[in-house]
C-alpha atoms as a PDB file:
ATOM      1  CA  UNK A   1      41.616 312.043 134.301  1.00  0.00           C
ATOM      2  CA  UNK A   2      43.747 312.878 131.403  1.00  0.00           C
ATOM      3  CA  UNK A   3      45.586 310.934 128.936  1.00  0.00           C
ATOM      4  CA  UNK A   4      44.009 307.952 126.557  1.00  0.00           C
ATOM      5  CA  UNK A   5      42.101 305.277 128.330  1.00  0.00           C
ATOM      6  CA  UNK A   6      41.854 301.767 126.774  1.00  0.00           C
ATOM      7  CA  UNK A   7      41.148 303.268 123.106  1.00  0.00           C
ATOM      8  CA  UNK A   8      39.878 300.547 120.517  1.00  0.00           C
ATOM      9  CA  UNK A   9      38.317 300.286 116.885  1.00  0.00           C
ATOM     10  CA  UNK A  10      35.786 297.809 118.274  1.00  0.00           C
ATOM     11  CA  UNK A  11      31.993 298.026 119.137  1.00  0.00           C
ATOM     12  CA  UNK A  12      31.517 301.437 120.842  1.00  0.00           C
ATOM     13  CA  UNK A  13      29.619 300.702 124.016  1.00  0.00           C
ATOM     14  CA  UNK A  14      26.456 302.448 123.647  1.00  0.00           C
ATOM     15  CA  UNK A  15      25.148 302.056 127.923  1.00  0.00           C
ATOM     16  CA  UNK A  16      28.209 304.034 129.051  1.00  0.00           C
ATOM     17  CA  UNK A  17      28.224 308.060 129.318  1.00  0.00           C
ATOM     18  CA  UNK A  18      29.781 309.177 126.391  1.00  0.00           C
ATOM     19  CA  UNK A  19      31.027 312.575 125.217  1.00  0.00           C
ATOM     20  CA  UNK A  20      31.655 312.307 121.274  1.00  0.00           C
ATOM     21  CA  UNK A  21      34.125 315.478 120.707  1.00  0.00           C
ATOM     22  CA  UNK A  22      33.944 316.245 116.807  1.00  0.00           C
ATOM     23  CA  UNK A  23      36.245 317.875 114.358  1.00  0.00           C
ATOM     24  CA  UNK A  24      34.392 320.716 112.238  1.00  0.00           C
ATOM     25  CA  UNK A  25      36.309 321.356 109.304  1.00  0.00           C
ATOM     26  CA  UNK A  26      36.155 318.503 106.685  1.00  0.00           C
ATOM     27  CA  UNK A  27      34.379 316.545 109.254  1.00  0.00           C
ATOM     28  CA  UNK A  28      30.940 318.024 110.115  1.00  0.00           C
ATOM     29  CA  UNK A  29      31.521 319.825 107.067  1.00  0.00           C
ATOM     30  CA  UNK A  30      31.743 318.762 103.264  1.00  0.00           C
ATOM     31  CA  UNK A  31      34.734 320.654 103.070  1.00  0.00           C
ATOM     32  CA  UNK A  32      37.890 322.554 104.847  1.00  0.00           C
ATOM     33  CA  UNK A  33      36.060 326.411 105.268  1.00  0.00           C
ATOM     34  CA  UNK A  34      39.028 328.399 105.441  1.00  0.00           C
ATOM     35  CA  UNK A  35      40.259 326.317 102.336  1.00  0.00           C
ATOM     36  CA  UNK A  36      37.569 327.399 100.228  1.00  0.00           C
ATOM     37  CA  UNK A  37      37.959 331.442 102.087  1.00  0.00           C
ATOM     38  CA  UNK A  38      41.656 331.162 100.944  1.00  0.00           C
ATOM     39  CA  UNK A  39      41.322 329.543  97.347  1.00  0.00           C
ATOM     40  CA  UNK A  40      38.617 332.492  96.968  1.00  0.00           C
ATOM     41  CA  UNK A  41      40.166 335.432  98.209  1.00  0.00           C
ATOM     42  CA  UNK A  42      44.184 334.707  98.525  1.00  0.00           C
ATOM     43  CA  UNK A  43      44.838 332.909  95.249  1.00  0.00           C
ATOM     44  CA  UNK A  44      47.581 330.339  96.163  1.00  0.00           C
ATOM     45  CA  UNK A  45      49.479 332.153  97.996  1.00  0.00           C
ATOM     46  CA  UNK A  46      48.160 330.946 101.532  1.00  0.00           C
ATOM     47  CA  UNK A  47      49.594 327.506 100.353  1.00  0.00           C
ATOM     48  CA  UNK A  48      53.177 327.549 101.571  1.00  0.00           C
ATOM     49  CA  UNK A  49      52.048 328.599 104.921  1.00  0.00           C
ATOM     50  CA  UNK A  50      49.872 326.055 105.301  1.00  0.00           C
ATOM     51  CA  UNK A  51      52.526 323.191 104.253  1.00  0.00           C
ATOM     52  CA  UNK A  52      55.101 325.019 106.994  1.00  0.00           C
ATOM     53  CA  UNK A  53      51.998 323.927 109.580  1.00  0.00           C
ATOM     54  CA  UNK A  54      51.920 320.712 108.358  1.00  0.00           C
ATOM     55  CA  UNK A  55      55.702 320.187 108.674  1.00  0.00           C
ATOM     56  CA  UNK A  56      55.285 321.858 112.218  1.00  0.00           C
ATOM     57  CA  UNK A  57      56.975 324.645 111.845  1.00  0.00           C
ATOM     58  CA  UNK A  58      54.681 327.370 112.553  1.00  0.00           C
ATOM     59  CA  UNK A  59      51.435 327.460 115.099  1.00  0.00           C
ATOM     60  CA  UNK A  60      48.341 327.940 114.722  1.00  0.00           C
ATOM     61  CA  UNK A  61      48.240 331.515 115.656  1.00  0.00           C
ATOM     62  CA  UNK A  62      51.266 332.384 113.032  1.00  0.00           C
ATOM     63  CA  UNK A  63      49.509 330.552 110.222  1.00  0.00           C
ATOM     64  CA  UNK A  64      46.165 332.102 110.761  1.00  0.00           C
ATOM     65  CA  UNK A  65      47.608 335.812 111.124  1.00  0.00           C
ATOM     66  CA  UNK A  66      49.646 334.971 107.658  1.00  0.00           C
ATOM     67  CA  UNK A  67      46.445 333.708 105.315  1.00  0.00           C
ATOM     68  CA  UNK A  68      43.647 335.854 106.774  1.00  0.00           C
ATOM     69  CA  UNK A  69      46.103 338.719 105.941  1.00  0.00           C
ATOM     70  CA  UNK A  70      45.666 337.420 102.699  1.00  0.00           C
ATOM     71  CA  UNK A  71      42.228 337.959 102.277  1.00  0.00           C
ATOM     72  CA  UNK A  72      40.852 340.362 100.419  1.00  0.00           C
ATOM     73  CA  UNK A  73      37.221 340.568 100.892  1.00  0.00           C
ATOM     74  CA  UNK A  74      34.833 341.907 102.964  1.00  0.00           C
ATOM     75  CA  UNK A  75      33.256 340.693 106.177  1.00  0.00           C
ATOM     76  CA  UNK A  76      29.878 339.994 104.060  1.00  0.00           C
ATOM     77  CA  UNK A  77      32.301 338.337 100.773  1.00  0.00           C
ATOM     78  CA  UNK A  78      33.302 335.674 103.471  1.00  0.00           C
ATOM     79  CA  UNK A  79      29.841 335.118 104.756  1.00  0.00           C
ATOM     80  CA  UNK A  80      28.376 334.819 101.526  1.00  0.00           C
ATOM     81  CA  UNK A  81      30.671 332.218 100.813  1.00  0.00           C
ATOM     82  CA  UNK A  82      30.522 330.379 103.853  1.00  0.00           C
ATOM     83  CA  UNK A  83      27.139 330.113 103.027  1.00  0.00           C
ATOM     84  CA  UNK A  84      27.707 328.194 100.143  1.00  0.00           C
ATOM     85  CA  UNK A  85      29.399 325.411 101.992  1.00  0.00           C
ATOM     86  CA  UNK A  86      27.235 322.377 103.639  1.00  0.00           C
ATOM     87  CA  UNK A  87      27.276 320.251 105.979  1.00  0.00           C
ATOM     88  CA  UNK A  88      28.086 315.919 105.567  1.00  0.00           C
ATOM     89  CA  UNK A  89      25.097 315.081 104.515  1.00  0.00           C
ATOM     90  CA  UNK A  90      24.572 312.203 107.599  1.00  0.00           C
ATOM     91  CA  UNK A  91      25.758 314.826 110.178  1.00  0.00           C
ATOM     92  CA  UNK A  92      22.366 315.582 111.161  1.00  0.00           C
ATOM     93  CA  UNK A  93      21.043 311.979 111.643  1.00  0.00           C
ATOM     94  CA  UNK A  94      24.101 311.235 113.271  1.00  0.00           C
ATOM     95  CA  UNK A  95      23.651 314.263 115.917  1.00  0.00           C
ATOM     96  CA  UNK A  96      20.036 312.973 116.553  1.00  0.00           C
ATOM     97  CA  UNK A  97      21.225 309.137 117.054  1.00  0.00           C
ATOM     98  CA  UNK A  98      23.585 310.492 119.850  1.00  0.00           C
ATOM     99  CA  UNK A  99      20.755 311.956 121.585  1.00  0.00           C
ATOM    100  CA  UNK A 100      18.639 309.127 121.369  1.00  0.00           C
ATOM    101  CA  UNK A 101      21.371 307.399 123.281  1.00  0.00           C
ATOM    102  CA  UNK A 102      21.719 310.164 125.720  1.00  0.00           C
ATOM    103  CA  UNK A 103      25.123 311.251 124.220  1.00  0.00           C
ATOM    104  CA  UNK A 104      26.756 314.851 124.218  1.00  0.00           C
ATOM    105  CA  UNK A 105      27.825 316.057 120.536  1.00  0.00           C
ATOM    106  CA  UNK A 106      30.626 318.721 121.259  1.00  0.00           C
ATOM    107  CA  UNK A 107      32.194 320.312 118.274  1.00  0.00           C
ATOM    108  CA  UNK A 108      36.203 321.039 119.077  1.00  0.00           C
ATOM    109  CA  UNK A 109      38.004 323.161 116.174  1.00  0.00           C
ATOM    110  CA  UNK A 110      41.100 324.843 115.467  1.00  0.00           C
ATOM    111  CA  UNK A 111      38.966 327.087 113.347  1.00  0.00           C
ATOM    112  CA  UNK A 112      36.775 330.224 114.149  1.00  0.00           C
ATOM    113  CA  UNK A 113      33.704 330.572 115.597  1.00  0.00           C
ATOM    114  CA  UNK A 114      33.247 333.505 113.279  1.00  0.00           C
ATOM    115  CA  UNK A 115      31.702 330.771 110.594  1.00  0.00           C
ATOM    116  CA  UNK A 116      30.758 327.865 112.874  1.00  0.00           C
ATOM    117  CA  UNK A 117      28.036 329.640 114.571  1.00  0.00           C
ATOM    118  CA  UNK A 118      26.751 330.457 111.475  1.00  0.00           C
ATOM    119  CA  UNK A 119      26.690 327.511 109.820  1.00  0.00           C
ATOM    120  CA  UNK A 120      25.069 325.400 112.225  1.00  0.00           C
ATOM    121  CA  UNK A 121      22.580 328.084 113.069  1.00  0.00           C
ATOM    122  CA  UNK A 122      22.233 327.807 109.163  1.00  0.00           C
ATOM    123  CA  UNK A 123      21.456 323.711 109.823  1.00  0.00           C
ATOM    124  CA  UNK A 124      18.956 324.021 112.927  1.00  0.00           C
ATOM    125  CA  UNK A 125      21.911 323.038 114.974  1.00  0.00           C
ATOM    126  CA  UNK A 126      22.047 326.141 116.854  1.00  0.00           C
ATOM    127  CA  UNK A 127      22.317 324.389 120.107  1.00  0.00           C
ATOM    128  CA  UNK A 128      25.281 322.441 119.633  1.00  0.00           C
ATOM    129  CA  UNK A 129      28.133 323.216 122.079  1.00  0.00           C
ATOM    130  CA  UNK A 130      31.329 323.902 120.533  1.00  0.00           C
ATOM    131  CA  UNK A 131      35.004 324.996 121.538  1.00  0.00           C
ATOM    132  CA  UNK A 132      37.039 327.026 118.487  1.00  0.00           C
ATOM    133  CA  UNK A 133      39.269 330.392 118.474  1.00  0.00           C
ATOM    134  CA  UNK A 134      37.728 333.657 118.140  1.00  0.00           C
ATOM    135  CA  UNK A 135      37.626 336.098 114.930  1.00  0.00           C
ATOM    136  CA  UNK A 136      35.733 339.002 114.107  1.00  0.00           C
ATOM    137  CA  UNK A 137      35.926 341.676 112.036  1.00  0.00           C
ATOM    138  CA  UNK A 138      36.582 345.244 113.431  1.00  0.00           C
ATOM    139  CA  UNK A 139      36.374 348.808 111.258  1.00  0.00           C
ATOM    140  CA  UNK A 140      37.024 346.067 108.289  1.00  0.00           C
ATOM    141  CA  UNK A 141      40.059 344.387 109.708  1.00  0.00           C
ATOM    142  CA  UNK A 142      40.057 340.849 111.541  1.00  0.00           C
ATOM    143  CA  UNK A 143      40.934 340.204 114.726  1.00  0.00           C
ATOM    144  CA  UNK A 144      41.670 336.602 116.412  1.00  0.00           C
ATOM    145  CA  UNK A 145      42.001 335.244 119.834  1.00  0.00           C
ATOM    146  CA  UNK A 146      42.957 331.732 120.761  1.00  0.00           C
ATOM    147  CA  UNK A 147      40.872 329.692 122.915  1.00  0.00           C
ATOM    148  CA  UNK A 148      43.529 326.823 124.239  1.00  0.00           C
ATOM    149  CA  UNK A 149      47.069 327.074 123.396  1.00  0.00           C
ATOM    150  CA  UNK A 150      49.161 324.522 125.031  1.00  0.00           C
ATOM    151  CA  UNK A 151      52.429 324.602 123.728  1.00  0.00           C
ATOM    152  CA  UNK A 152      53.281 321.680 125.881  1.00  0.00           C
ATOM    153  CA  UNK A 153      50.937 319.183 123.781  1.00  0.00           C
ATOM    154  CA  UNK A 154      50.867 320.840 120.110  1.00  0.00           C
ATOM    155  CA  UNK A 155      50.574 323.661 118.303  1.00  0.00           C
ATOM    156  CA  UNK A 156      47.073 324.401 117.792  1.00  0.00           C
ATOM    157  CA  UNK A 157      45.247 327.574 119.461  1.00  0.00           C
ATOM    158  CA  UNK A 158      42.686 325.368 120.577  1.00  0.00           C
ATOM    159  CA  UNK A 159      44.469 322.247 121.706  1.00  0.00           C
ATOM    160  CA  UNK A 160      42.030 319.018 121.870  1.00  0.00           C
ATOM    161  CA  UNK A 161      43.232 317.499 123.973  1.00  0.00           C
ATOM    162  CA  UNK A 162      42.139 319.737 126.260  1.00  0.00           C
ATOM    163  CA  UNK A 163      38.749 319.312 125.209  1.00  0.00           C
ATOM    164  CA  UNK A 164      38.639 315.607 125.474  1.00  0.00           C
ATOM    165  CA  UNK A 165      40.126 316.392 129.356  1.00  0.00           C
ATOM    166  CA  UNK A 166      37.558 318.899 129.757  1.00  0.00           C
ATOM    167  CA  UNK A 167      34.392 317.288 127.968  1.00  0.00           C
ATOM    168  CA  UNK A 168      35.089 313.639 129.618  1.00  0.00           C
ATOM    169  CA  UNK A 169      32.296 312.364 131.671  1.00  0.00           C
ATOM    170  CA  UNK A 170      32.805 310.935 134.859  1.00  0.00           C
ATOM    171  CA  UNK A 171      32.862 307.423 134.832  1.00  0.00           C
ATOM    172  CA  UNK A 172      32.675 307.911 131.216  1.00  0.00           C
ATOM    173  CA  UNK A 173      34.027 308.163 127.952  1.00  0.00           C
ATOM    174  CA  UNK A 174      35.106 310.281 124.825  1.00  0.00           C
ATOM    175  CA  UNK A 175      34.519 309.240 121.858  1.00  0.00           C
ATOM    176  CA  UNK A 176      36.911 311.689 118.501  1.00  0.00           C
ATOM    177  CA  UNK A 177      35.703 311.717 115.223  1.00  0.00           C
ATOM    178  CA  UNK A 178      37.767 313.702 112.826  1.00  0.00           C
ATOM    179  CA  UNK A 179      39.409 313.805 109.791  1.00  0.00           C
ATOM    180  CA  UNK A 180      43.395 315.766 109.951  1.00  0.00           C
ATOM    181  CA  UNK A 181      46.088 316.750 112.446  1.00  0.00           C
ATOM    182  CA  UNK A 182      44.518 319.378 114.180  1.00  0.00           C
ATOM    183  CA  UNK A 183      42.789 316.220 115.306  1.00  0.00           C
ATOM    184  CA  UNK A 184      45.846 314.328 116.705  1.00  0.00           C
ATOM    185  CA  UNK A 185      46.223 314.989 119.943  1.00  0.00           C
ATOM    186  CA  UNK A 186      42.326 315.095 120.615  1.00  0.00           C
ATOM    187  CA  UNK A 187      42.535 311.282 118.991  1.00  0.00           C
ATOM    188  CA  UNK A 188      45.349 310.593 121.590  1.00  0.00           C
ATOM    189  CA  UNK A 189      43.556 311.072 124.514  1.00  0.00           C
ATOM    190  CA  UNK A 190      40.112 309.704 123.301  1.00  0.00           C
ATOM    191  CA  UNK A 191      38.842 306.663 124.320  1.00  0.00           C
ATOM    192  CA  UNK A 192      37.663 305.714 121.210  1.00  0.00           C
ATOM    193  CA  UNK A 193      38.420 307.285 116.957  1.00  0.00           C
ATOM    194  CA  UNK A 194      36.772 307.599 113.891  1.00  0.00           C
ATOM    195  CA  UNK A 195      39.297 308.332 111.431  1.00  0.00           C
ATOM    196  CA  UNK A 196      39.967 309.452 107.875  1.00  0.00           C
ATOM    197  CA  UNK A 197      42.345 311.361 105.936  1.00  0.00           C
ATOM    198  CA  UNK A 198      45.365 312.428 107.609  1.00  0.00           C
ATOM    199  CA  UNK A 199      44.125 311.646 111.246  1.00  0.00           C
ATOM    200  CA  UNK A 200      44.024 308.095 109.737  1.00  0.00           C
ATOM    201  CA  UNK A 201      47.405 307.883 108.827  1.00  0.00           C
ATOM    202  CA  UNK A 202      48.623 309.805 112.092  1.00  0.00           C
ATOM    203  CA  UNK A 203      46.492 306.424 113.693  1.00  0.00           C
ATOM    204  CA  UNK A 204      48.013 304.110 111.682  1.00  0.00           C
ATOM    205  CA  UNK A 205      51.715 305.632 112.274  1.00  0.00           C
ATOM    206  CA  UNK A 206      51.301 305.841 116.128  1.00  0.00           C
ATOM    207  CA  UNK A 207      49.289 302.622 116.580  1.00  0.00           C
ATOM    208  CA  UNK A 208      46.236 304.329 117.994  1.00  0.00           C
ATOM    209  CA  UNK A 209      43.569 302.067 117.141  1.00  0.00           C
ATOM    210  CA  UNK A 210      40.418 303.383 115.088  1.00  0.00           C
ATOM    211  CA  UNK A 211      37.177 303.127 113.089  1.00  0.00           C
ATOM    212  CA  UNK A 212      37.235 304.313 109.142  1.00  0.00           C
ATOM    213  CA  UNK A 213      34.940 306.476 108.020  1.00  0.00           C
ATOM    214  CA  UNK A 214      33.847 307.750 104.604  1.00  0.00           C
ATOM    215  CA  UNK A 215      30.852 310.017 105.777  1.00  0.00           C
ATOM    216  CA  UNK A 216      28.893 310.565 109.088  1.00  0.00           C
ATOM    217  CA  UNK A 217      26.365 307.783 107.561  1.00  0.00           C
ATOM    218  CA  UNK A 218      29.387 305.035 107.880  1.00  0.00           C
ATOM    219  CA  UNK A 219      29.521 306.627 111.784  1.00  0.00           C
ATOM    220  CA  UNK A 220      25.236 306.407 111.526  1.00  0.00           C
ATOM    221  CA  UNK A 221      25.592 303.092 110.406  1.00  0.00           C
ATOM    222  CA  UNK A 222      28.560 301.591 112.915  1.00  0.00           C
ATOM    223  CA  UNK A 223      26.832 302.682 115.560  1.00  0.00           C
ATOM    224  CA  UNK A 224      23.611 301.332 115.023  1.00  0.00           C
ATOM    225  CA  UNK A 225      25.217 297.996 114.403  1.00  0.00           C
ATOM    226  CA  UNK A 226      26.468 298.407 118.317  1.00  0.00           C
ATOM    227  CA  UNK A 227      23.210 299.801 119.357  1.00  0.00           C
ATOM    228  CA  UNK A 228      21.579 296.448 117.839  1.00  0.00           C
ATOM    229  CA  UNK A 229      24.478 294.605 118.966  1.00  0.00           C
ATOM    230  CA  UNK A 230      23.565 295.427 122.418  1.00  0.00           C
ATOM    231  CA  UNK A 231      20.230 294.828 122.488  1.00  0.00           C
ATOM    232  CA  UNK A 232      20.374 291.388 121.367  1.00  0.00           C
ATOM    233  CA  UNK A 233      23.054 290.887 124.033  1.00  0.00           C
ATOM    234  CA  UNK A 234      20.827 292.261 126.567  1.00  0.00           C
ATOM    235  CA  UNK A 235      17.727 290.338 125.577  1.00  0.00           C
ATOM    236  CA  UNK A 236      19.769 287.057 125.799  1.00  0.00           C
ATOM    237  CA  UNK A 237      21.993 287.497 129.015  1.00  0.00           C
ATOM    238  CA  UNK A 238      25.085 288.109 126.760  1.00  0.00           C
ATOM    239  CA  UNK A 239      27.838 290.598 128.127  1.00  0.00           C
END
């Protein structure tokens, strides 16, 4: 079933099957990657492209081939720096609480798998299912696919709302945490949000309810609020 089903900032209902589908950059990470690749290696000059995104005027696909054009580094100059860059500090405990409640944790980016992998091998969160475009680096030059284009919904080479169709459970629900507007079409069609930054706005403008977030230990701590909330329901016949 596509589309957004009965979305709402309130308690998320811990019982039901649940598929949380999770921004990666400046969500599961401290930072934007490819920000931090671009202010390294392209100056400023991968600015203006980015803004032309933002106004919607170019894709994914044209904005990536325009700023890792840019870049002037080697293959192991970007990895080096990647590895600099953490993780939120509460991702981790957060990814553990969802499987304590039997929850899926699937990582949906408009970014590269190129770093991703990397980075949560880097974390002991090699396992973690994610969906992102493709780059490598071949005889020095990069090279990019796109996983999900879908024109029809947005402009992003991996559209998310895809992934929410694709990752919903049956019977079940999808829950978006993310942070910009890569992530607003994936927020759309969630059931429920976390939101900050941009995405928050983009909530606030379309009237998509949603729960603020600072960090994944506001997430850490909402949820085990409902997980309580539950259990004392439970224990005294409440619904």
């Amino acid at each position: 079933m596509s589309g957004r089903r009965e979305n709402t900032s309130g308690p998320t209902a811990v019982s039901v099957p649940t598929v949380v589908v999770c921004d990666f950059d400046g969500t599961v990470t401290s930072t934007d990657v490819q920000h931090v690749i671009f202010h390294r290696f392209c100056g400023d000059r991968w600015i203006p492209v980015n803004d032309a995104w933002r106004r919607g005027e170019v894709s994914t696909q044209e904005r990536a081939q325009a700023q890792w054009g840019m870049v002037d580094a080697s293959q192991q100059q970007v990895l080096d720096l990647v590895a600099t860059i953490g993780l939120d500090p509460g991702f981790a405990d957060f990814v553990a609480l969802a499987r304590r409640l039997n929850w899926t944790v699937h990582i949906a980016s408009d970014g590269f798998d190129f770093y991703i992998s990397r980075m949560l091998a880097a974390n002991g969160l090699a396992d973690l299912p994610f969906s992102a475009n493709h780059l490598e680096y071949v005889d020095g030059h990069v090279v990019m696919t796109f996983a999900r284009p879908n024109p029809a919904c947005c402009r992003l080479g991996n559209c998310k709302r895809l992934v929410v169709e694709e990752q919903r459970p049956a019977g079940g629900r999808v829950v978006y945490i993310g942070d910009g507007l890569s992530d607003a079409c994936g927020a759309a069609a969630a059931d429920q949000v976390f939101a900050k930054g941009l995405l928050a706005r983009y909530c606030e403008q379309r009237a998509i309810p949603y729960r603020s977030y600072g960090s994944f230990r506001d997430i850490v701590h909402a949820l085990q609020q409902d997980v309580d909330h539950a259990a004392i329901a439970a224990q005294e016949g409440l619904p």
